[in-house]
Protein backbone atom coordinates (compact mmCIF):
# COMPACT_ATOMS: atom_id res chain seq x y z
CA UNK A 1 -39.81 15.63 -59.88
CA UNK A 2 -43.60 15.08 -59.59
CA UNK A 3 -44.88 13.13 -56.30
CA UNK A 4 -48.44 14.96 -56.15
CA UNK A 5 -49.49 11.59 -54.53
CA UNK A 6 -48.04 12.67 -51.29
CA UNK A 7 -49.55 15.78 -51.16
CA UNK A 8 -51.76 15.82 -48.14
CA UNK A 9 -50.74 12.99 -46.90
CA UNK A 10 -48.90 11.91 -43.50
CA UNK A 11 -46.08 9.63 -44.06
CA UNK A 12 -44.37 7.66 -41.14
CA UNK A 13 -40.70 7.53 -41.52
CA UNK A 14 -39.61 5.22 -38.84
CA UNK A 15 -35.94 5.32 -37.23
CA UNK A 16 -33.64 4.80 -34.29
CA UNK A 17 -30.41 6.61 -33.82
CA UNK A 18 -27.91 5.88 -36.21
CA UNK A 19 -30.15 6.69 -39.05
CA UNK A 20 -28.68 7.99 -42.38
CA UNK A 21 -28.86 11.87 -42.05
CA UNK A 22 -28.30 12.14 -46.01
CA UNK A 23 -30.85 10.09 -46.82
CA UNK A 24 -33.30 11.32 -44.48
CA UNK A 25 -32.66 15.01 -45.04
CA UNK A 26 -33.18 14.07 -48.85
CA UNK A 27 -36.73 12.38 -48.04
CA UNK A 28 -37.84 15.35 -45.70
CA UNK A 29 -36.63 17.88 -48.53
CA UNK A 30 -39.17 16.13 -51.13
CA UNK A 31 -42.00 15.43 -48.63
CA UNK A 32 -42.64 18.89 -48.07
CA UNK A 33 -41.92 20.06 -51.61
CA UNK A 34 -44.86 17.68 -52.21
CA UNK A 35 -46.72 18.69 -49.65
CA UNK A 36 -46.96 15.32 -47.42
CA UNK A 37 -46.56 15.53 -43.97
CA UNK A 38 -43.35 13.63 -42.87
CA UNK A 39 -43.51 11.91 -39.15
CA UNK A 40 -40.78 11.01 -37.38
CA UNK A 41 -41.29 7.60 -35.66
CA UNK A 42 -38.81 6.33 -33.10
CA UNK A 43 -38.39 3.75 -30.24
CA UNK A 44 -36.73 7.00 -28.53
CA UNK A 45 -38.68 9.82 -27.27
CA UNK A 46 -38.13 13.54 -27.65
CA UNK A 47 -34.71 13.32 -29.49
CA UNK A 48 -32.93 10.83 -32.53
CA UNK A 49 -29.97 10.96 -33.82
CA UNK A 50 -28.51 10.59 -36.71
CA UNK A 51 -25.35 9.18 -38.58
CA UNK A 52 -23.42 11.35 -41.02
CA UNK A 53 -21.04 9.60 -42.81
CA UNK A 54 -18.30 8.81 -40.20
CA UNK A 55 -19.47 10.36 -36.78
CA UNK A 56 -22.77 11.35 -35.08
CA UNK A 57 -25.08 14.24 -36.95
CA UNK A 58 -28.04 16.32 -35.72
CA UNK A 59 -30.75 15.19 -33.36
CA UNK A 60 -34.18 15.58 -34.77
CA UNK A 61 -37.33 15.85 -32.69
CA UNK A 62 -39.46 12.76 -32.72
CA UNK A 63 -42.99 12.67 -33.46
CA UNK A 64 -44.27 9.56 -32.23
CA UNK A 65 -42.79 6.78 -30.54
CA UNK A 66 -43.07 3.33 -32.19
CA UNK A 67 -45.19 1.80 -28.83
CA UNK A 68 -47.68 4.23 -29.41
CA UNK A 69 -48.22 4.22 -33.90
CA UNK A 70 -50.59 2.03 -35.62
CA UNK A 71 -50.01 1.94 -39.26
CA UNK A 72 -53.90 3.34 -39.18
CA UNK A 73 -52.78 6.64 -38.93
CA UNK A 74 -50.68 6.86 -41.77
CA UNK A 75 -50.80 6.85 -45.68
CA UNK A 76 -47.29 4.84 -45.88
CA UNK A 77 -44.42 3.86 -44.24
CA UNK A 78 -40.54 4.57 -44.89
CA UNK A 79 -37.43 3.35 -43.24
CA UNK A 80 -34.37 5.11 -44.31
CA UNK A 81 -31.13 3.53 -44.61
CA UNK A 82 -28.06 3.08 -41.94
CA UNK A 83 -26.50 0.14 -40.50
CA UNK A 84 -26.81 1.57 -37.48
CA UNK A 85 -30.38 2.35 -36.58
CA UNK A 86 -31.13 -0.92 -38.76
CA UNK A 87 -29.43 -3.34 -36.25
CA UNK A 88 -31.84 -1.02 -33.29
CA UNK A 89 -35.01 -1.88 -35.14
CA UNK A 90 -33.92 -5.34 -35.38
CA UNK A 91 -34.31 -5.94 -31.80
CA UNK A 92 -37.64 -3.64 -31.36
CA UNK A 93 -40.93 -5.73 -31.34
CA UNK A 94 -42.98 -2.68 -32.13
CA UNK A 95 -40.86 -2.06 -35.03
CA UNK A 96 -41.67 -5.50 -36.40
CA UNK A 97 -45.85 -5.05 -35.54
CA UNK A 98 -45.49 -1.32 -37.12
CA UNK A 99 -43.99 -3.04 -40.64
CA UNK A 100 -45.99 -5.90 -40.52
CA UNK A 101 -48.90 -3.80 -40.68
CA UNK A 102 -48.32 -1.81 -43.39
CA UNK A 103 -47.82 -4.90 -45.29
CA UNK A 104 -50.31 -7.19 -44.46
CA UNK A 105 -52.63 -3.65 -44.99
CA UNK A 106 -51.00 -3.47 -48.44
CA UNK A 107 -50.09 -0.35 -47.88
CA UNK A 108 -47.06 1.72 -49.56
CA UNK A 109 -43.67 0.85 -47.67
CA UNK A 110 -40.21 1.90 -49.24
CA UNK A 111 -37.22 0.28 -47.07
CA UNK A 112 -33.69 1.97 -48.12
CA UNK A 113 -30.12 0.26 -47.89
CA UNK A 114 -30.11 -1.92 -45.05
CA UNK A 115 -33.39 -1.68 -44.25
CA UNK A 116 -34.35 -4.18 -47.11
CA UNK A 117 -33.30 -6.61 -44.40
CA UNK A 118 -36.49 -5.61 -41.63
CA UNK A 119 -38.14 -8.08 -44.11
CA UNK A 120 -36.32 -11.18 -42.81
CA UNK A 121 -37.85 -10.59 -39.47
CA UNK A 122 -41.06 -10.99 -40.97
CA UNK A 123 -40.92 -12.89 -44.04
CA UNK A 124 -42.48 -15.75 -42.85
CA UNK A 125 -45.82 -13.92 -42.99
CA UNK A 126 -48.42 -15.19 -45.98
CA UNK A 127 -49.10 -11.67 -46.35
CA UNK A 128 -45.92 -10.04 -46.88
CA UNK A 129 -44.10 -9.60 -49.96
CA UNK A 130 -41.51 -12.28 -51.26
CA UNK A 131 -38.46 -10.05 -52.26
CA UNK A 132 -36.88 -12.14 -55.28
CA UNK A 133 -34.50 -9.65 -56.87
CA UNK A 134 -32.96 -8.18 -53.79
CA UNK A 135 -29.83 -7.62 -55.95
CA UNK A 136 -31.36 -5.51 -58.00
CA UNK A 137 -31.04 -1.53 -57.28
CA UNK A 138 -34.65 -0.49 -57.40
CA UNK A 139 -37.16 -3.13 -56.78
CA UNK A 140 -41.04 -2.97 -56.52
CA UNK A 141 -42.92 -6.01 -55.42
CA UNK A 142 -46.78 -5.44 -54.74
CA UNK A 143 -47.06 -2.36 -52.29
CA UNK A 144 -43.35 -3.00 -51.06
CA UNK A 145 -40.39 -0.99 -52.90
CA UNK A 146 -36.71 -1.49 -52.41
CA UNK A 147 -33.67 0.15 -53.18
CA UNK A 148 -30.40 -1.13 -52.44
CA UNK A 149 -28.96 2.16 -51.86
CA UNK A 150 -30.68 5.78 -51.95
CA UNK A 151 -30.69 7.30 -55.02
CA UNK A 152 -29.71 11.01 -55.96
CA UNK A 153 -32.43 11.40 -57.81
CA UNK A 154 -35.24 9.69 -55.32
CA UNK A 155 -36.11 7.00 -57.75
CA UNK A 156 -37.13 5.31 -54.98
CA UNK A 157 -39.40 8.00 -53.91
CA UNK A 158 -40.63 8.13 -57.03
CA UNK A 159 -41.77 4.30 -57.05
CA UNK A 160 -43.74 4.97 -53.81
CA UNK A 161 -45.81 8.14 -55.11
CA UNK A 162 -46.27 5.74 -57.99
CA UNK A 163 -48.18 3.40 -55.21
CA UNK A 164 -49.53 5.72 -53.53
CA UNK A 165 -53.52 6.02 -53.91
CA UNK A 166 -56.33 8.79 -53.31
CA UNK A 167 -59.00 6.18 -52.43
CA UNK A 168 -59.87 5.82 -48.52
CA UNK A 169 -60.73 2.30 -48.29
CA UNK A 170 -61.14 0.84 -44.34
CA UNK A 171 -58.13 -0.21 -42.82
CA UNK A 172 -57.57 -2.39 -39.96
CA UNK A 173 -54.28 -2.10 -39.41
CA UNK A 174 -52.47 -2.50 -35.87
């Protein structure tokens, strides 16, 4: 699988605990087989952890906290699937300015599985993307892709690279 756009550049992958180990094991595996640099992004500090089918997985260290990113530092953003970490984010306020940003920035976001639903919180922004086929598996709307459920075979990481650019236009994101 080719994602050369990735290579060399820092990707946020934003999560509380509950997250989908699968899935993000699957994203960190192609991130640095591409040679981007994956950053973990949490509301908690030092530790996350993560889901594994039907009880509690690995913690994983945490990069940055979500009070502390601006989308600024980052090439794009991705929020892995699980119902769990999903319904966290949902309350978070910095997890709502984080996303925004990367949207109204037009920059690349992929949102997994439940995560398609962050966009409710925000839809009501001019900037961000209308998602009109929501049913569909594998959706890509302007700098926004979706998939209703992670792929085996990272389609939906392949969409991103797809939006990903080498240009380094200024960004004001927040």
């Amino acid at each position: 699988m080719n994602l050369s756009n990735f290579s060399g550049k820092t990707i946020a992958i934003m999560v509380a605990s509950g997250f989908d180990e699968n899935a993000f094991i699957a994203i960190q595996r192609a991130m640095m087989t591409a040679g981007g640099k994956l950053t973990v992004v949490s509301r908690e500090a030092g530790l996350t952890n993560a889901w594994n089918d039907l009880a509690w997985g690995m913690s994983y260290p945490v990069d940055a906290t979500l009070s502390t990113t601006l989308a600024i530092d980052f090439d794009a953003l991705i929020v892995p699937s699980g119902s769990r970490h999903i319904e966290s984010l949902k309350t978070e306020a910095h997890a709502k300015r984080v996303l925004r940003a990367f949207l109204r920035e037009d920059m690349p976001v992929l949102l997994q599985g439940e995560a398609i639903s962050l966009i409710e919180l925000i839809e009501s922004d001019a900037d961000c993307p209308k998602l009109s086929n929501v049913d569909k598996n594998l959706v890509v709307e302007r700098n926004l892709v979706t998939i209703t459920a992670p792929s085996e075979t990272l389609d939906e990481l392949k969409a991103l690279n797809d939006l990903m650019t080498t240009d380094t236009g200024e960004s004001f994101a927040a």
